[in-house]
C-alpha atoms as a PDB file:
ATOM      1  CA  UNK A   1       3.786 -20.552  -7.356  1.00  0.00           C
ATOM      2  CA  UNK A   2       0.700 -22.170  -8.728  1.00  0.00           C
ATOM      3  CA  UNK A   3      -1.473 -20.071  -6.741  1.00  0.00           C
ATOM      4  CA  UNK A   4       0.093 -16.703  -7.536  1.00  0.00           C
ATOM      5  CA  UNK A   5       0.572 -17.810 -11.375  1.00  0.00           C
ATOM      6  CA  UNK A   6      -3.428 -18.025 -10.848  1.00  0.00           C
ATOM      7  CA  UNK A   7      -3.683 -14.667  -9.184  1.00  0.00           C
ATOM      8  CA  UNK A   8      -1.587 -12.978 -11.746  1.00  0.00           C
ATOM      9  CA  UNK A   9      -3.718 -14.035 -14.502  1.00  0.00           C
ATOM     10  CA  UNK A  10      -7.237 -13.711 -13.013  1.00  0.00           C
ATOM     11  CA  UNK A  11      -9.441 -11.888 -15.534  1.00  0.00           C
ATOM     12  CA  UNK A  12     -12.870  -9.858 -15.518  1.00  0.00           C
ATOM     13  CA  UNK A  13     -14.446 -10.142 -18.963  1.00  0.00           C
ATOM     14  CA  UNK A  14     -16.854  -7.149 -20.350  1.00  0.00           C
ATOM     15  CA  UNK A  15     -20.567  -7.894 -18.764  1.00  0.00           C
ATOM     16  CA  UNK A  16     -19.311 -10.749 -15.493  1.00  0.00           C
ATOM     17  CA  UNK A  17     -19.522  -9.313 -11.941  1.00  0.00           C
ATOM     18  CA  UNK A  18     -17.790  -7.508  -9.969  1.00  0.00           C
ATOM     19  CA  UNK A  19     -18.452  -9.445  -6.906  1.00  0.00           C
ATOM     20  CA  UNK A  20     -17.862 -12.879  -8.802  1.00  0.00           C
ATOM     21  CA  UNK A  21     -14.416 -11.583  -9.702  1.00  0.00           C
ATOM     22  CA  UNK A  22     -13.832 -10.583  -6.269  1.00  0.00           C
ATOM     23  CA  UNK A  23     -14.792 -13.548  -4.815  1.00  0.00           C
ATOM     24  CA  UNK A  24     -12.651 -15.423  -6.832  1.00  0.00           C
ATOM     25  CA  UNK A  25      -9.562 -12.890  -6.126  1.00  0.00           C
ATOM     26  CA  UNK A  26     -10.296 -13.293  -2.413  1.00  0.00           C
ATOM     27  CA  UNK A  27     -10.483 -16.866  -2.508  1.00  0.00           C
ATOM     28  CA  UNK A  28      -7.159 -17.464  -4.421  1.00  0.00           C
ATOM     29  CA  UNK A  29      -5.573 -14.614  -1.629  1.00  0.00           C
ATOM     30  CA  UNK A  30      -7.118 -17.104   1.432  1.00  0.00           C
ATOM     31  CA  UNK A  31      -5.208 -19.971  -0.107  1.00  0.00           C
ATOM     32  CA  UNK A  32      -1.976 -18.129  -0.575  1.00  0.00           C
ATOM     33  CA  UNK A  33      -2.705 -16.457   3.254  1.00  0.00           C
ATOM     34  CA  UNK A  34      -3.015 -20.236   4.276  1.00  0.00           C
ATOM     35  CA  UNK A  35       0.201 -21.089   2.085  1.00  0.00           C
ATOM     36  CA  UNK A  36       2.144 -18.257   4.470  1.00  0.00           C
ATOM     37  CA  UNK A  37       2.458 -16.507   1.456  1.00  0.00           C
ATOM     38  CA  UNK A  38       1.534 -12.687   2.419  1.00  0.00           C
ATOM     39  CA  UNK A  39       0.563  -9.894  -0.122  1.00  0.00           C
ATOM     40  CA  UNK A  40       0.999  -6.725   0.972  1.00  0.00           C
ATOM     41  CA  UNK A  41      -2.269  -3.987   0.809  1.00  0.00           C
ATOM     42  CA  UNK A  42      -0.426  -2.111  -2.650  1.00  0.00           C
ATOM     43  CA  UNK A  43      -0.292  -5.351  -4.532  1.00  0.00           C
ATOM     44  CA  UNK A  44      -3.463  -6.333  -3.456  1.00  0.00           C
ATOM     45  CA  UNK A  45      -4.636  -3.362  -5.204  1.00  0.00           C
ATOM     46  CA  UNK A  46      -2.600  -3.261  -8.363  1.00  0.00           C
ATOM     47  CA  UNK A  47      -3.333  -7.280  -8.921  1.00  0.00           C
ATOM     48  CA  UNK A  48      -7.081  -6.174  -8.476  1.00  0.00           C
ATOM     49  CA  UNK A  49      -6.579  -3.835 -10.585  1.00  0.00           C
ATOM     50  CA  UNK A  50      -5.160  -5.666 -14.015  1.00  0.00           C
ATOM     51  CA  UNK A  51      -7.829  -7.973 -13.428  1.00  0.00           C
ATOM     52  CA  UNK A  52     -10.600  -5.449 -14.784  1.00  0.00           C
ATOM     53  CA  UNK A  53     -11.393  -6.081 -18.263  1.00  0.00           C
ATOM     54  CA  UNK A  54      -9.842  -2.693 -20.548  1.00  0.00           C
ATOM     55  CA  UNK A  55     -13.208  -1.134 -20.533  1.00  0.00           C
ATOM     56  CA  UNK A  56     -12.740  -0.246 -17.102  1.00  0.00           C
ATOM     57  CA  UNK A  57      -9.321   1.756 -17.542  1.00  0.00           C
ATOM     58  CA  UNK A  58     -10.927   5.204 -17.134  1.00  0.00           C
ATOM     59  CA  UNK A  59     -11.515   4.257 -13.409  1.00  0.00           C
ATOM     60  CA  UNK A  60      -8.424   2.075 -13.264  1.00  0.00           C
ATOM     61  CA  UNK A  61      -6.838   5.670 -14.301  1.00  0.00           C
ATOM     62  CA  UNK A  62      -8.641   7.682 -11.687  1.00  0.00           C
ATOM     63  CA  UNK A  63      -8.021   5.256  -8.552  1.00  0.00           C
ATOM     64  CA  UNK A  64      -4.306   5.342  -9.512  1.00  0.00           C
ATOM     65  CA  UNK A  65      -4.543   9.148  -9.508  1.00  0.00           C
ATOM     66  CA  UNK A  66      -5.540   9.192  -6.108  1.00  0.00           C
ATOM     67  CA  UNK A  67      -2.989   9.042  -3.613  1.00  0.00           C
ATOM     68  CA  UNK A  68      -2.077   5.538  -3.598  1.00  0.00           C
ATOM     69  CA  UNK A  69      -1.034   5.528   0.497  1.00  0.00           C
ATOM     70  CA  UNK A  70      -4.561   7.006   0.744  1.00  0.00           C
ATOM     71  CA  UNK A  71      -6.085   4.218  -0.689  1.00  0.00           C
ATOM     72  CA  UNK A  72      -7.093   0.759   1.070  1.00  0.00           C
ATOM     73  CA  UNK A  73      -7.974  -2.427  -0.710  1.00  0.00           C
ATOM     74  CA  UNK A  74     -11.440  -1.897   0.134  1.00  0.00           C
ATOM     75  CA  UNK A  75     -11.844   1.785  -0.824  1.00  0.00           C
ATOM     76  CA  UNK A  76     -10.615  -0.132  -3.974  1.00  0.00           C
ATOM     77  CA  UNK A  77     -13.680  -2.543  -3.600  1.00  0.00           C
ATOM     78  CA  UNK A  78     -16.126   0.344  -2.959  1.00  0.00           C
ATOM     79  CA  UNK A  79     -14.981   2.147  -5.907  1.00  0.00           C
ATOM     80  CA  UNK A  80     -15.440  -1.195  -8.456  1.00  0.00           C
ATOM     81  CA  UNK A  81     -18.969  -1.977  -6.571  1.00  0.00           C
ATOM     82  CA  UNK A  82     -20.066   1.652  -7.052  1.00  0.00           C
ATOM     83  CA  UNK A  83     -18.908   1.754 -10.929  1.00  0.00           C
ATOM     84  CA  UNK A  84     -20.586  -1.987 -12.003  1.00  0.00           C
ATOM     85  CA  UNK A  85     -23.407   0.255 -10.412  1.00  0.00           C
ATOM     86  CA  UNK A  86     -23.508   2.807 -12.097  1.00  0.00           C
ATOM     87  CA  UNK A  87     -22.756   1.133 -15.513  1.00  0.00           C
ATOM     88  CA  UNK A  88     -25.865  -1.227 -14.571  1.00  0.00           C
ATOM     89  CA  UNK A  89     -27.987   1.661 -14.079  1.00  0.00           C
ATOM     90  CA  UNK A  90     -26.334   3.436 -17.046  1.00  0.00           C
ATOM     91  CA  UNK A  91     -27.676   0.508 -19.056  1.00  0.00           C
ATOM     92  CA  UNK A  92     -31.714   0.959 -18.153  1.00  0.00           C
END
């Protein structure tokens, strides 16, 4: 329960990265994988998902707009890569 408590509450402030969040969501899934605790591929995405800081609700919106059997946890990825991006080259 530790683990998932951990998972649950696994937040992405304004300005970290992307990838450092996902590493650390990926890492806490491994130890739960090696617990035999399984997450299936929807909450995977939805977990992901609250763990984006609010400034990134508009695209939180949009991927939940999609259709959400469409959607893979790494289309997921892509689509949070492509936006820190963006907002990076926004910035210059």
């Amino acid at each position: 329960m530790f683990l998932q408590k951990k998972l649950y509450h696994l937040r992405m402030e304004d300005g970290d990265s992307v990838i450092e969040n996902l590493n650390a969501f990926n890492t806490l899934i491994s130890q739960l994988v090696f617990d035999d605790i399984k997450m299936e591929e929807e909450d995977k995405r939805i977990t992901l998902s609250y763990s984006l800081p609010y400034s990134w609700d508009s695209l939180v919106v949009a991927i939940g707009c999609t259709a959400q059997s469409a959607l893979t946890f790494e289309d997921v990825v892509a689509f949070l890569l492509s936006e820190e991006m963006r907002r990076k080259f926004m910035d210059n």
